[in-house]
PDB file of N, CA and C in Angstrom:
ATOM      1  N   UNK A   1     103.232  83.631  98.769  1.00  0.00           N
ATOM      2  CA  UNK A   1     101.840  83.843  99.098  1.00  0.00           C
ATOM      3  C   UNK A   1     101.623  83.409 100.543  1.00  0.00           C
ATOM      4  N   UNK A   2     100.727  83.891 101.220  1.00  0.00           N
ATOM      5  CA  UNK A   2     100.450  83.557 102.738  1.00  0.00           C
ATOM      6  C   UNK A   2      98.849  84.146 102.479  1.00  0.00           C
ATOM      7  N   UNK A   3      98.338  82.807 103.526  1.00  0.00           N
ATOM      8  CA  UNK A   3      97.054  83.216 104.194  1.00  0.00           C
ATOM      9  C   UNK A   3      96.628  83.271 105.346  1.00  0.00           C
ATOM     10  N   UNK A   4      96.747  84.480 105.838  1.00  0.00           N
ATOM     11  CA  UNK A   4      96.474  84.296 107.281  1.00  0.00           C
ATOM     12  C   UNK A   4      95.054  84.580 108.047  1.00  0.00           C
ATOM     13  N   UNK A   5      94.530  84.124 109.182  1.00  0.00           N
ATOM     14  CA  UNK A   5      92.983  84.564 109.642  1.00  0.00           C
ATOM     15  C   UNK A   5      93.095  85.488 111.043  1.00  0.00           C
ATOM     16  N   UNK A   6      92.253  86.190 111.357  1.00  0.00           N
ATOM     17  CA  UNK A   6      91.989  86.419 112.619  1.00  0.00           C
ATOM     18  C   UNK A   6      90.848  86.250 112.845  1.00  0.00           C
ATOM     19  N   UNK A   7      90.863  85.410 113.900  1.00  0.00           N
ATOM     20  CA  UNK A   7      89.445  85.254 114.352  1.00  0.00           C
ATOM     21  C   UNK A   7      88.129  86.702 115.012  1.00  0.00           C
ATOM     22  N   UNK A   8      89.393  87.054 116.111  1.00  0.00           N
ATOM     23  CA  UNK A   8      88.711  88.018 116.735  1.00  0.00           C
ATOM     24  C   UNK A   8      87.538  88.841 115.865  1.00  0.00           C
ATOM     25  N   UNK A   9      88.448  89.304 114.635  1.00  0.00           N
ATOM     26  CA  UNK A   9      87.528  89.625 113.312  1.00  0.00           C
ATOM     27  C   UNK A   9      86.419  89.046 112.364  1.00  0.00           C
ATOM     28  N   UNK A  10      87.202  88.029 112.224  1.00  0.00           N
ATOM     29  CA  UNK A  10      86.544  87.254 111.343  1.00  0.00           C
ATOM     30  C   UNK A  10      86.872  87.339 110.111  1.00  0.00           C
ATOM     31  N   UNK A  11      87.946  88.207 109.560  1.00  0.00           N
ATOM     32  CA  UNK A  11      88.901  88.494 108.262  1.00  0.00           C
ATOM     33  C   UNK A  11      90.167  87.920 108.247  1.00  0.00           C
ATOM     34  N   UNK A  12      89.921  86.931 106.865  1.00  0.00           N
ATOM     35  CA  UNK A  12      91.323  86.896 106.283  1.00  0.00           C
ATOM     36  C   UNK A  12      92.111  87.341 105.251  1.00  0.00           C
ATOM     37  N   UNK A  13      93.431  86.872 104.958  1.00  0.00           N
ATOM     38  CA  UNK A  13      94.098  87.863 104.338  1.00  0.00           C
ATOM     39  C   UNK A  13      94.933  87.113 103.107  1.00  0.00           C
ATOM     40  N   UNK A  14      94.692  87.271 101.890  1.00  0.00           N
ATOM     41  CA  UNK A  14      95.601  86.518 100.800  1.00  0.00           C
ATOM     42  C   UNK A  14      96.765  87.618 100.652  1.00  0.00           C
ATOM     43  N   UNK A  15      97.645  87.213 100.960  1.00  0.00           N
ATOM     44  CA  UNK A  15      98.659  88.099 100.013  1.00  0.00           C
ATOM     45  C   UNK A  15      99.802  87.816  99.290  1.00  0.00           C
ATOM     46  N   UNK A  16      99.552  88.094  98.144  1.00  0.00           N
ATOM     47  CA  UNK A  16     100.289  87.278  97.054  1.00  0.00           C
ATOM     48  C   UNK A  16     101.440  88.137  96.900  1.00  0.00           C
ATOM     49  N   UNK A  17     102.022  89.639  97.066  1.00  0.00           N
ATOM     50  CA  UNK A  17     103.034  90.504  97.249  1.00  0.00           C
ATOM     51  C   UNK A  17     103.428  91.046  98.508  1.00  0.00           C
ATOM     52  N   UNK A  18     104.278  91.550  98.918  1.00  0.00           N
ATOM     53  CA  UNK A  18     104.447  92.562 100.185  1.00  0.00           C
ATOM     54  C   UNK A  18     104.311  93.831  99.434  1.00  0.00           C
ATOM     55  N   UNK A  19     103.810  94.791 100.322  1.00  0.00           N
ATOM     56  CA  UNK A  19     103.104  96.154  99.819  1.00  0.00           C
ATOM     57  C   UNK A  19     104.869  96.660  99.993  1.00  0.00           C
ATOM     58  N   UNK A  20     105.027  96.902  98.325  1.00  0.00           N
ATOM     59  CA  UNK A  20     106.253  98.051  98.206  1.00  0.00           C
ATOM     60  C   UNK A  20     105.894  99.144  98.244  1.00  0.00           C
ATOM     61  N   UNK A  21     104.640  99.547  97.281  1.00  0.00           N
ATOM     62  CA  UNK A  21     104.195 101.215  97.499  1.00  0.00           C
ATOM     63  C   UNK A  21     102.555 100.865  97.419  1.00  0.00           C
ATOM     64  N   UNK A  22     102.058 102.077  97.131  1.00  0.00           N
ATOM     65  CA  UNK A  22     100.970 102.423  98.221  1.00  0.00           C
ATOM     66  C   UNK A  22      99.685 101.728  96.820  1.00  0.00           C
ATOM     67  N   UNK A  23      98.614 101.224  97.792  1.00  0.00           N
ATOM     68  CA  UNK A  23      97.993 100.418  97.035  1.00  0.00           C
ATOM     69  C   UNK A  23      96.500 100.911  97.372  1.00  0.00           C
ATOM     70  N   UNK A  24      95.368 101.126  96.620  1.00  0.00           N
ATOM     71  CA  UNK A  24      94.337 101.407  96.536  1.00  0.00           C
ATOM     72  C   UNK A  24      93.567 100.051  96.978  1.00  0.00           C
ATOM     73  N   UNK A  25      92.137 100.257  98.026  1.00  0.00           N
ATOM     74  CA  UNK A  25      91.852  99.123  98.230  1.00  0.00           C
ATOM     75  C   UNK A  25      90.251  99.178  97.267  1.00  0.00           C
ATOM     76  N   UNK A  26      90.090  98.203  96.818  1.00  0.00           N
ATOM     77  CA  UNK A  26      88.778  98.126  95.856  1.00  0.00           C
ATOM     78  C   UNK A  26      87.651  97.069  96.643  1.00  0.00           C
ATOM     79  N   UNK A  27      86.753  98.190  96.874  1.00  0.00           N
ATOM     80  CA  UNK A  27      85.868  96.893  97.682  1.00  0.00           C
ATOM     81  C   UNK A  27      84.882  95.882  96.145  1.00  0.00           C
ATOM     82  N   UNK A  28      84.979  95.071  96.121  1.00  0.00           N
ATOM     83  CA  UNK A  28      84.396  94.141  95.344  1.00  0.00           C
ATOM     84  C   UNK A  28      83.022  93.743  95.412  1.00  0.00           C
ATOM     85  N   UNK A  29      82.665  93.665  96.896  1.00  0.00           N
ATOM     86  CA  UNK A  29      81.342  93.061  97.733  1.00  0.00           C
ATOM     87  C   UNK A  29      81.403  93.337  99.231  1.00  0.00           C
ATOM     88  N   UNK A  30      80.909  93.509  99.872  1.00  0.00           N
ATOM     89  CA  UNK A  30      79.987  93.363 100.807  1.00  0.00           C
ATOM     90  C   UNK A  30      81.315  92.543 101.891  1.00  0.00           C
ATOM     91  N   UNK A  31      82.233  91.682 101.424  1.00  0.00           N
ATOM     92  CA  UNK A  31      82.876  90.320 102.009  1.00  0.00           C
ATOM     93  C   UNK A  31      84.002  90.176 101.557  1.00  0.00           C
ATOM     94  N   UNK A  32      84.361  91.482 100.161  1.00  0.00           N
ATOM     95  CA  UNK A  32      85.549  91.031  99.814  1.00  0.00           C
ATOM     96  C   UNK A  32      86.270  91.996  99.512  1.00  0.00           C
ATOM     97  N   UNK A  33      87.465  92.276  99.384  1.00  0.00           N
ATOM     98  CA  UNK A  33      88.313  93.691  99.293  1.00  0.00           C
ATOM     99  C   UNK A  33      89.458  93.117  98.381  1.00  0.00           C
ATOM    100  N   UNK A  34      89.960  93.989  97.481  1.00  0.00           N
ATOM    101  CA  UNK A  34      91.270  93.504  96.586  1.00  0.00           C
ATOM    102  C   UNK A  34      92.149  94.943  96.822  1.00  0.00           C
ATOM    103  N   UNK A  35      93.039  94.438  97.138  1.00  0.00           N
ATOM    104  CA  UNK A  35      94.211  95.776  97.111  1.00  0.00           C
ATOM    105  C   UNK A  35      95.392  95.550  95.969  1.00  0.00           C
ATOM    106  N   UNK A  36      95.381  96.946  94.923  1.00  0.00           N
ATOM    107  CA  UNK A  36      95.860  96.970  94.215  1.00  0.00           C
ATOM    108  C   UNK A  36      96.601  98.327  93.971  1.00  0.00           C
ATOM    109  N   UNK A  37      98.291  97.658  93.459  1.00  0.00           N
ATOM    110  CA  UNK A  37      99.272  99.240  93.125  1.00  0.00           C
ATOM    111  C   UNK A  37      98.535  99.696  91.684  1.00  0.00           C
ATOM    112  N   UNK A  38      99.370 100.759  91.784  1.00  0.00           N
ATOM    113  CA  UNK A  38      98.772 101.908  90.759  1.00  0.00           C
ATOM    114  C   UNK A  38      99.222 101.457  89.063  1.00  0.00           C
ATOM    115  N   UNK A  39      99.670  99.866  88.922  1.00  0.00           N
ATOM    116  CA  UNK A  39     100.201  99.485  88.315  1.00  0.00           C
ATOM    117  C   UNK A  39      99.339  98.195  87.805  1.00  0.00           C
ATOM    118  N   UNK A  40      98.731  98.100  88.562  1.00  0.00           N
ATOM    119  CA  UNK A  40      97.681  96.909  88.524  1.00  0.00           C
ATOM    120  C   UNK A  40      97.782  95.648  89.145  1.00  0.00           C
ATOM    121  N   UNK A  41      98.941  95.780  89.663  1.00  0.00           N
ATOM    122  CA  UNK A  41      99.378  94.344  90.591  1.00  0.00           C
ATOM    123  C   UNK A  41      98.335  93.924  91.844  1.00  0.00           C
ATOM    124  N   UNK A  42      98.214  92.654  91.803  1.00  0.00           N
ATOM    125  CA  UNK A  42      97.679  92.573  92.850  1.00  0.00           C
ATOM    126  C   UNK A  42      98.428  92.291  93.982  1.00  0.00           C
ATOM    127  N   UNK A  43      97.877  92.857  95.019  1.00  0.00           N
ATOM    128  CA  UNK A  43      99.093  92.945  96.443  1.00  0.00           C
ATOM    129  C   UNK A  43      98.544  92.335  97.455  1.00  0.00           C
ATOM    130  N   UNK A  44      97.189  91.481  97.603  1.00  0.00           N
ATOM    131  CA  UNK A  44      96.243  91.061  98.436  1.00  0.00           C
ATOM    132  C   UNK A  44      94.545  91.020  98.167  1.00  0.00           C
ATOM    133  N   UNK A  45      94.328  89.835  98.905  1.00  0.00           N
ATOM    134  CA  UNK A  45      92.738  89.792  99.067  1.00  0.00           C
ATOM    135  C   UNK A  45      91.836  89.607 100.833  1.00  0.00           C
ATOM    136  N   UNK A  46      91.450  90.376 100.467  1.00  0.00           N
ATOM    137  CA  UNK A  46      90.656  90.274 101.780  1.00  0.00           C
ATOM    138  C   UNK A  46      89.501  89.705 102.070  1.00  0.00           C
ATOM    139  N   UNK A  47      89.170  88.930 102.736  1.00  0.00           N
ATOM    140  CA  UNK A  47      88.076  87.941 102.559  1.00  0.00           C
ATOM    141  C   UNK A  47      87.107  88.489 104.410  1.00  0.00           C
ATOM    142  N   UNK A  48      86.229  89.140 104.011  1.00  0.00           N
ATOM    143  CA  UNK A  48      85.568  89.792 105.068  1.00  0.00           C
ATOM    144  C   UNK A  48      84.606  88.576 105.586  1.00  0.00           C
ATOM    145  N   UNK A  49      83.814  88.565 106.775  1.00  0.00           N
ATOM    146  CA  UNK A  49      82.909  87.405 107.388  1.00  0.00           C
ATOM    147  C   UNK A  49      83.598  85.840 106.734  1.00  0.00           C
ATOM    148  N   UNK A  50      84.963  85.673 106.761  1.00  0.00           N
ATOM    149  CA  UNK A  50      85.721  84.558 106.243  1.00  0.00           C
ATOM    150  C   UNK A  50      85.181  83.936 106.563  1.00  0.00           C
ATOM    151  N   UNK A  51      85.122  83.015 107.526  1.00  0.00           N
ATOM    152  CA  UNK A  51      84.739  81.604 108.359  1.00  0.00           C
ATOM    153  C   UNK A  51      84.129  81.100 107.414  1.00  0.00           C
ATOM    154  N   UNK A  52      82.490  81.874 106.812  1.00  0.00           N
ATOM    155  CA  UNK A  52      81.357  81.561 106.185  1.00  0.00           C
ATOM    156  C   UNK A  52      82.200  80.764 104.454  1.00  0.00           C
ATOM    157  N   UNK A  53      83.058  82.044 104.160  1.00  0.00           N
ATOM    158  CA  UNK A  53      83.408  82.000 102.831  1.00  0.00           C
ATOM    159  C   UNK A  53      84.845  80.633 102.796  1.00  0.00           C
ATOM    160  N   UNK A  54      85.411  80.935 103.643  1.00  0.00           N
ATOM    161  CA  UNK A  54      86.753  79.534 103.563  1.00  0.00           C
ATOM    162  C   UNK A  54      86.487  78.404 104.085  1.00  0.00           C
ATOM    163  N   UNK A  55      84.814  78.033 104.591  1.00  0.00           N
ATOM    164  CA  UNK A  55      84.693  76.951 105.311  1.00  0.00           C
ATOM    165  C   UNK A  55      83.115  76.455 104.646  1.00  0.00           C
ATOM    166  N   UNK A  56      82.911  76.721 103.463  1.00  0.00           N
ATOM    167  CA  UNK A  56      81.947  76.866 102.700  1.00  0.00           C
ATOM    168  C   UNK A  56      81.851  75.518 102.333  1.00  0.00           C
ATOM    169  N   UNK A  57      83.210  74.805 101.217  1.00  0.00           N
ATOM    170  CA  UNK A  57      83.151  73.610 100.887  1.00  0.00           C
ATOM    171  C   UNK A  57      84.300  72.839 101.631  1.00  0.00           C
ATOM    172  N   UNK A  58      84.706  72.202 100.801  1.00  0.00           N
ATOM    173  CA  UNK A  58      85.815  70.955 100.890  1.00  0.00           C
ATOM    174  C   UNK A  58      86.463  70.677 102.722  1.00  0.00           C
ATOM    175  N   UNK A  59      85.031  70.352 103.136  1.00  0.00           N
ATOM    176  CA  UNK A  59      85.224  70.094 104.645  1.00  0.00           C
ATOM    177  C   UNK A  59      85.819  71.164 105.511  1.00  0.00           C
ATOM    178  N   UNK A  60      85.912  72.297 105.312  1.00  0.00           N
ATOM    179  CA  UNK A  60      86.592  73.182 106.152  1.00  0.00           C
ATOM    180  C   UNK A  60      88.037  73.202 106.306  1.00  0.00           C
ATOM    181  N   UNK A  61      88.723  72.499 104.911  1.00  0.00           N
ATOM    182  CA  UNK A  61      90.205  72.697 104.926  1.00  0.00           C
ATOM    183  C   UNK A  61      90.170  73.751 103.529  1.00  0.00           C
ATOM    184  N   UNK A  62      90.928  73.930 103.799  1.00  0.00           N
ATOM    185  CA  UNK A  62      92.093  74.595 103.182  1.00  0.00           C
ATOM    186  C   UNK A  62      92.999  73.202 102.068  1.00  0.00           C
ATOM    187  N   UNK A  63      92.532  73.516 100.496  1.00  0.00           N
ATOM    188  CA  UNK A  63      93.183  72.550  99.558  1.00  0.00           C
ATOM    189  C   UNK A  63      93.937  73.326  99.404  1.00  0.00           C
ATOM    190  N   UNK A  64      95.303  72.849  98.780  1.00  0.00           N
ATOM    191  CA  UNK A  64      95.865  73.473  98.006  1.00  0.00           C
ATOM    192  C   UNK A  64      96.636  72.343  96.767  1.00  0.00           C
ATOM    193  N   UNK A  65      96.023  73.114  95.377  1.00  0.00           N
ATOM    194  CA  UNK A  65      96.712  71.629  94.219  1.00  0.00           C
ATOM    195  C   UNK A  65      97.436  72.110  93.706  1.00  0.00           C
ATOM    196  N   UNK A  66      98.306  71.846  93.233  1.00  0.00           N
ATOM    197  CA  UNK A  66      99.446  71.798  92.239  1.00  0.00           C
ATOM    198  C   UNK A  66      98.979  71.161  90.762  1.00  0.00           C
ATOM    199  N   UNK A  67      98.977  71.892  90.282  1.00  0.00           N
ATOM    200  CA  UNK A  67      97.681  71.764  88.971  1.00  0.00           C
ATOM    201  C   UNK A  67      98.874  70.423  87.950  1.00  0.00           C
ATOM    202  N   UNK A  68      99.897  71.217  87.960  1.00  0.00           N
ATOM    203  CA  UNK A  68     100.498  70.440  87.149  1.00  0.00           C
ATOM    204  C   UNK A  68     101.008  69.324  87.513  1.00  0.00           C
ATOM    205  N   UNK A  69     101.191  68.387  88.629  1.00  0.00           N
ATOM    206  CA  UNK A  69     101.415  67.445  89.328  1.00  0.00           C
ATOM    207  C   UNK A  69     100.512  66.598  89.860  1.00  0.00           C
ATOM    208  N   UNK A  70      99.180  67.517  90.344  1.00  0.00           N
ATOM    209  CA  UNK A  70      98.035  66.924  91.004  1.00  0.00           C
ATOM    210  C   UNK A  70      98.827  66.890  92.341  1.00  0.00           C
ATOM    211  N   UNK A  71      99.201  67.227  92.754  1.00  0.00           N
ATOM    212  CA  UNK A  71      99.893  66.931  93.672  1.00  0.00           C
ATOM    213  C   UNK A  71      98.586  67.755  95.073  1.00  0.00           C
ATOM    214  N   UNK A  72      98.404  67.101  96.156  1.00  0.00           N
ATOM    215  CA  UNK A  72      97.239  67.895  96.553  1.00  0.00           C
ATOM    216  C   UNK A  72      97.617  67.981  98.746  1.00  0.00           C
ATOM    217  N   UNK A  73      97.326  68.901  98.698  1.00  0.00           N
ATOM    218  CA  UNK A  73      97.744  68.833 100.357  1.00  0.00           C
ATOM    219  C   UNK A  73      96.403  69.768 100.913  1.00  0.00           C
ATOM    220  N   UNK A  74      96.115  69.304 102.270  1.00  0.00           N
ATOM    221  CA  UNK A  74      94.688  69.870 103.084  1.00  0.00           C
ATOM    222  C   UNK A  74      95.185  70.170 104.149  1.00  0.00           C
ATOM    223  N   UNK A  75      94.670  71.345 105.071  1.00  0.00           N
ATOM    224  CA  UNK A  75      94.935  71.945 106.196  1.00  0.00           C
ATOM    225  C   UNK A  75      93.756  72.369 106.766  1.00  0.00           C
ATOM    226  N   UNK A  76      93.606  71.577 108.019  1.00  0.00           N
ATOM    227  CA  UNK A  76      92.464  72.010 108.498  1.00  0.00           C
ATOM    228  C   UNK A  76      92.411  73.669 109.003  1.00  0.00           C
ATOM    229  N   UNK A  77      90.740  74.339 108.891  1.00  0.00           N
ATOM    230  CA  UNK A  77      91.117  75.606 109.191  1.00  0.00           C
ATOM    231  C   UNK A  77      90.014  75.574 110.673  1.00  0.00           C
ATOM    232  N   UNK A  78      90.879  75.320 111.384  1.00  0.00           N
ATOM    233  CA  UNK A  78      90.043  75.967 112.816  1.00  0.00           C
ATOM    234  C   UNK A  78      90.111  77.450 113.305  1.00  0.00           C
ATOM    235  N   UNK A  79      89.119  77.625 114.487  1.00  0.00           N
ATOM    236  CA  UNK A  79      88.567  78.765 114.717  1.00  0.00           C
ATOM    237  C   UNK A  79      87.806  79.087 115.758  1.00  0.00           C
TER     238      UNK A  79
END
């Protein structure tokens, strides 16, 4: 998985696969886009006017937990 931002835009990008074949993009909202194969996989999320949406709570990092460990690490997200 990788998340990457561009500022210039203001969109970021989840992507939980690399695009093997060709993927339909589903707009969700206004802010958010899911791209999905014809299979149902998910291949990415797109997070439109990000800043607003990834800097919403938990101080403007970036958590990430490990549910089964608790194990917990923060990354600040500047911009």
């Amino acid at each position: 998985m990788k998340l990457t931002y561009d500022p210039r835009y203001n969109i970021a990008y989840v992507r939980l696969h690399e695009k093997t074949a060709q993927v339909e993009t589903i707009r969700v909202s206004e802010d958010l886009n899911v791209d999905l194969a014809p299979d149902g996989t998910v291949y990415g999320i797109e997070l439109l006017n990000a800043n607003e949406q990834l800097r919403a709570e938990d101080g403007g990092n970036l958590v990430v937990i490990n549910q089964a460990s608790a194990e917990q690490h923060e990354l600040p997200l500047s911009g």
